[in-house]
N, C-alpha and C. Protein backbone atom coordinates (compact mmCIF):
# COMPACT_ATOMS: atom_id res chain seq x y z
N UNK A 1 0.81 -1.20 0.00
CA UNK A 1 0.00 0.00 0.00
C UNK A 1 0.86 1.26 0.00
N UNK A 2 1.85 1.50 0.82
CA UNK A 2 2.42 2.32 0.93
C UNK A 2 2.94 2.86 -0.79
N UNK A 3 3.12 1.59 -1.32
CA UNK A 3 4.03 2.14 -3.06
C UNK A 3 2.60 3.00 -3.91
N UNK A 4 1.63 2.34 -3.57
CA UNK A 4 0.63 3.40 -4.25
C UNK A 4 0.65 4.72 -3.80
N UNK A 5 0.64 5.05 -2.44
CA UNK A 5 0.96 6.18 -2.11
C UNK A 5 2.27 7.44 -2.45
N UNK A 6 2.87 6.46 -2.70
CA UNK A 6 4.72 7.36 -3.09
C UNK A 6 3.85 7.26 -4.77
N UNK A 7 3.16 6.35 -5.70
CA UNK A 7 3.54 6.91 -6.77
C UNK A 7 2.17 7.55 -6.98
N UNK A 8 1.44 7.83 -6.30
CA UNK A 8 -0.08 9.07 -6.30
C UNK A 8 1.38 10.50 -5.95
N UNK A 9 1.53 10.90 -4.70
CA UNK A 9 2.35 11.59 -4.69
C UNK A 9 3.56 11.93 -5.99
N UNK A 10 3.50 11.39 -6.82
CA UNK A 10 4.86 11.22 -7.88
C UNK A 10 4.10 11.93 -8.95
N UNK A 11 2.44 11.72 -9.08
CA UNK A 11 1.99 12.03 -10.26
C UNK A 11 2.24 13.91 -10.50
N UNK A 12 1.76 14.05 -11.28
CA UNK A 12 1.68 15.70 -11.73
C UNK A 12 1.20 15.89 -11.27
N UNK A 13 0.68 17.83 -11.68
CA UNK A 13 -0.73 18.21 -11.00
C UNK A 13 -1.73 17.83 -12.12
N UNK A 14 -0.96 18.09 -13.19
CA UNK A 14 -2.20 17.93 -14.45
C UNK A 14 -2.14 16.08 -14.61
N UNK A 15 -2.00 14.97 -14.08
CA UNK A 15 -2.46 14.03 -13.98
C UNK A 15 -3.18 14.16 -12.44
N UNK A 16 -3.31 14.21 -11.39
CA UNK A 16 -3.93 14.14 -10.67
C UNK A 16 -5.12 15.14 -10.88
N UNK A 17 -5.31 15.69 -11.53
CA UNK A 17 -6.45 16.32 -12.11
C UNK A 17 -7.05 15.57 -13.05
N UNK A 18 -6.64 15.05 -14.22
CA UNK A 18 -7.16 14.12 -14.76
C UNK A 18 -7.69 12.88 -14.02
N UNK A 19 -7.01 12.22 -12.93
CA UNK A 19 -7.35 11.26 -11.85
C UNK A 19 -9.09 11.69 -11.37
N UNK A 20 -8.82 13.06 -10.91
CA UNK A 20 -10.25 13.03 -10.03
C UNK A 20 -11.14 13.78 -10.92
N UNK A 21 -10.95 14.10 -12.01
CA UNK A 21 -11.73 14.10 -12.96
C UNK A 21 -12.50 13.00 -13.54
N UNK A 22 -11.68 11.69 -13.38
CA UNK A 22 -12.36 10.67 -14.07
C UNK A 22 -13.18 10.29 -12.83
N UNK A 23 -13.02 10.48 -11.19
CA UNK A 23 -13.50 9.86 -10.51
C UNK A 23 -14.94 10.65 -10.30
N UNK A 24 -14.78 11.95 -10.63
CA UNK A 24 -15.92 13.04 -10.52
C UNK A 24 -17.01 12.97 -11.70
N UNK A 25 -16.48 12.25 -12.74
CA UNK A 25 -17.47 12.25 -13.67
C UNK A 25 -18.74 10.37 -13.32
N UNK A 26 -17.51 9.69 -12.98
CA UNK A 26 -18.49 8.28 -12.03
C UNK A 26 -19.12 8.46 -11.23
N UNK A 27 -18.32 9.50 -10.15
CA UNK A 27 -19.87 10.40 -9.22
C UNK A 27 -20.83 10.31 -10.06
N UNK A 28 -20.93 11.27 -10.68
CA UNK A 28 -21.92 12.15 -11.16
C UNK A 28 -22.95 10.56 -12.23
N UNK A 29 -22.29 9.65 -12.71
CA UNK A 29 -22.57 8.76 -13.14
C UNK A 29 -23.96 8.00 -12.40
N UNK A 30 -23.43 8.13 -11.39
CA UNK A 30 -23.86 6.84 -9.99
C UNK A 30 -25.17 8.35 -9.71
N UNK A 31 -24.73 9.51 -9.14
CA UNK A 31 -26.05 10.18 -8.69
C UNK A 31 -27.20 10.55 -9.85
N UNK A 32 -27.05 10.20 -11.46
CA UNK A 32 -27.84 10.71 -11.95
C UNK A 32 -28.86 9.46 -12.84
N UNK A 33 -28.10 8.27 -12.26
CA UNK A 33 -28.38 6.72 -12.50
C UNK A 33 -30.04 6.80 -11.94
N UNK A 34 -30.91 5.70 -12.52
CA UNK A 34 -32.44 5.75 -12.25
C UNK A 34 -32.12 4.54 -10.94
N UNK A 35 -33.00 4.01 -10.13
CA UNK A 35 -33.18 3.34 -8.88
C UNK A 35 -34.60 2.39 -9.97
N UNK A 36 -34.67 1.10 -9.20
CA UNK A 36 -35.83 0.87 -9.05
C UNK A 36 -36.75 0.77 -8.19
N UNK A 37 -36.15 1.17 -6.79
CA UNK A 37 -36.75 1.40 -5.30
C UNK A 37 -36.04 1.75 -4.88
N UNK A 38 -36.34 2.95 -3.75
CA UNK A 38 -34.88 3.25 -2.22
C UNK A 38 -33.87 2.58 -2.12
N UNK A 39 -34.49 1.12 -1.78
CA UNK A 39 -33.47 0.11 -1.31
C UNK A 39 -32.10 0.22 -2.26
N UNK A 40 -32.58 0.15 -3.44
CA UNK A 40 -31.40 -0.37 -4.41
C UNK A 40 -30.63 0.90 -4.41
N UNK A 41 -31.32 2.15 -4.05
CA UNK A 41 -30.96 3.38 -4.23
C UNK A 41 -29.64 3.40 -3.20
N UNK A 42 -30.23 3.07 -1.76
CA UNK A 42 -29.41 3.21 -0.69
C UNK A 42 -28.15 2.38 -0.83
N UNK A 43 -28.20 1.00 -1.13
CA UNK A 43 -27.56 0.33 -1.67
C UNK A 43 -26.17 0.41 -2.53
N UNK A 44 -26.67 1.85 -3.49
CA UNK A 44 -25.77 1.79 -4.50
C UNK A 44 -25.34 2.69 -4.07
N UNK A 45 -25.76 3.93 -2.93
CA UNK A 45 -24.96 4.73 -2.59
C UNK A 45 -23.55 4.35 -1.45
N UNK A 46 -24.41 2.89 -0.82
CA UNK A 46 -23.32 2.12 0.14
C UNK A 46 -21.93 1.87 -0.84
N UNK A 47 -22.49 1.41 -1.59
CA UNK A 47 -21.55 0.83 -2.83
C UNK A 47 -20.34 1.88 -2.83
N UNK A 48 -20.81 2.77 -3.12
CA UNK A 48 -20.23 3.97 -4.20
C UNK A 48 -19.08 4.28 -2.49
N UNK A 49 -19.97 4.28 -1.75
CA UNK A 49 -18.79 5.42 -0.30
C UNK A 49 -17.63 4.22 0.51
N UNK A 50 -18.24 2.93 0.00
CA UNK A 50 -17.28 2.09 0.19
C UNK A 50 -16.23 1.44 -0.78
N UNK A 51 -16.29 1.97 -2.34
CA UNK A 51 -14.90 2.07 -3.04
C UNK A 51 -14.54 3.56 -2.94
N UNK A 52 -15.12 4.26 -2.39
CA UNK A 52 -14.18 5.54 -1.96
C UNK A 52 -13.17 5.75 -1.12
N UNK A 53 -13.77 4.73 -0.17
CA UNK A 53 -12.98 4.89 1.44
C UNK A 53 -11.91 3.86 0.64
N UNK A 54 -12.06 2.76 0.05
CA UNK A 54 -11.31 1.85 -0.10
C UNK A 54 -9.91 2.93 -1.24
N UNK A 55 -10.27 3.48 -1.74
CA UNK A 55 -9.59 4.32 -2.66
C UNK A 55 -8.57 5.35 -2.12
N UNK A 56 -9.34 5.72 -1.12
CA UNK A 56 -8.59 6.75 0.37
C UNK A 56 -7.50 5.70 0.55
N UNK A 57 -8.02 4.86 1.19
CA UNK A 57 -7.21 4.17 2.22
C UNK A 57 -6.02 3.52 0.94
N UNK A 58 -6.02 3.19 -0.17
CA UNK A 58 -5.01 2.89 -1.10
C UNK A 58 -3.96 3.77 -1.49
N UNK A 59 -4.58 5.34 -1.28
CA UNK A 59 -3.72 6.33 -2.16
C UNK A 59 -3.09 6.95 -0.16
N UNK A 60 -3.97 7.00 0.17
CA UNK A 60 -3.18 7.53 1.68
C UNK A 60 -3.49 6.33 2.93
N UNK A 61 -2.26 5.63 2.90
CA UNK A 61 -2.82 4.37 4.16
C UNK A 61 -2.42 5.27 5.30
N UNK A 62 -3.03 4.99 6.26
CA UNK A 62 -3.20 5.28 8.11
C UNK A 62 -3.27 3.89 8.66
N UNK A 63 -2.14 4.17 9.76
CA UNK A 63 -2.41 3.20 10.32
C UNK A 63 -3.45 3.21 11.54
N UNK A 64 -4.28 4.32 12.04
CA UNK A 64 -4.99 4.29 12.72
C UNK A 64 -6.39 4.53 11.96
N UNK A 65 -7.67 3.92 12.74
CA UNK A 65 -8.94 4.55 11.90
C UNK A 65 -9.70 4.22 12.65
């Protein structure tokens, strides 16, 4: 984990802009997506904040949480 972190840190600014650009446009993907009930709704928002955190925790590990 740590090597993802040294090479996030390594990137540019204009690639790490491109980075959360691509991740900002899957946002926007996921919030403008149709549901077929709450459930699936809530669901997919679980989805979505748990490859985020997982994404956090890849590009910046902590060892506390």
């Amino acid at each position: 984990m740590q090597h993802a972190s040294q090479e996030y840190k390594s990137l540019s600014t204009e690639e790490k802009k491109t980075l959360l650009d691509k991740y900002t446009s899957y946002r926007e993907s996921k919030v403008l997506s149709l549901h077929a009930t709450d459930k699936s709704k809530v669901n997919d928002i679980t989805e979505t904040l748990k490859a985020i955190k997982d994404e956090v925790h890849f590009f910046f590990p902590c060892d506390s949480y």
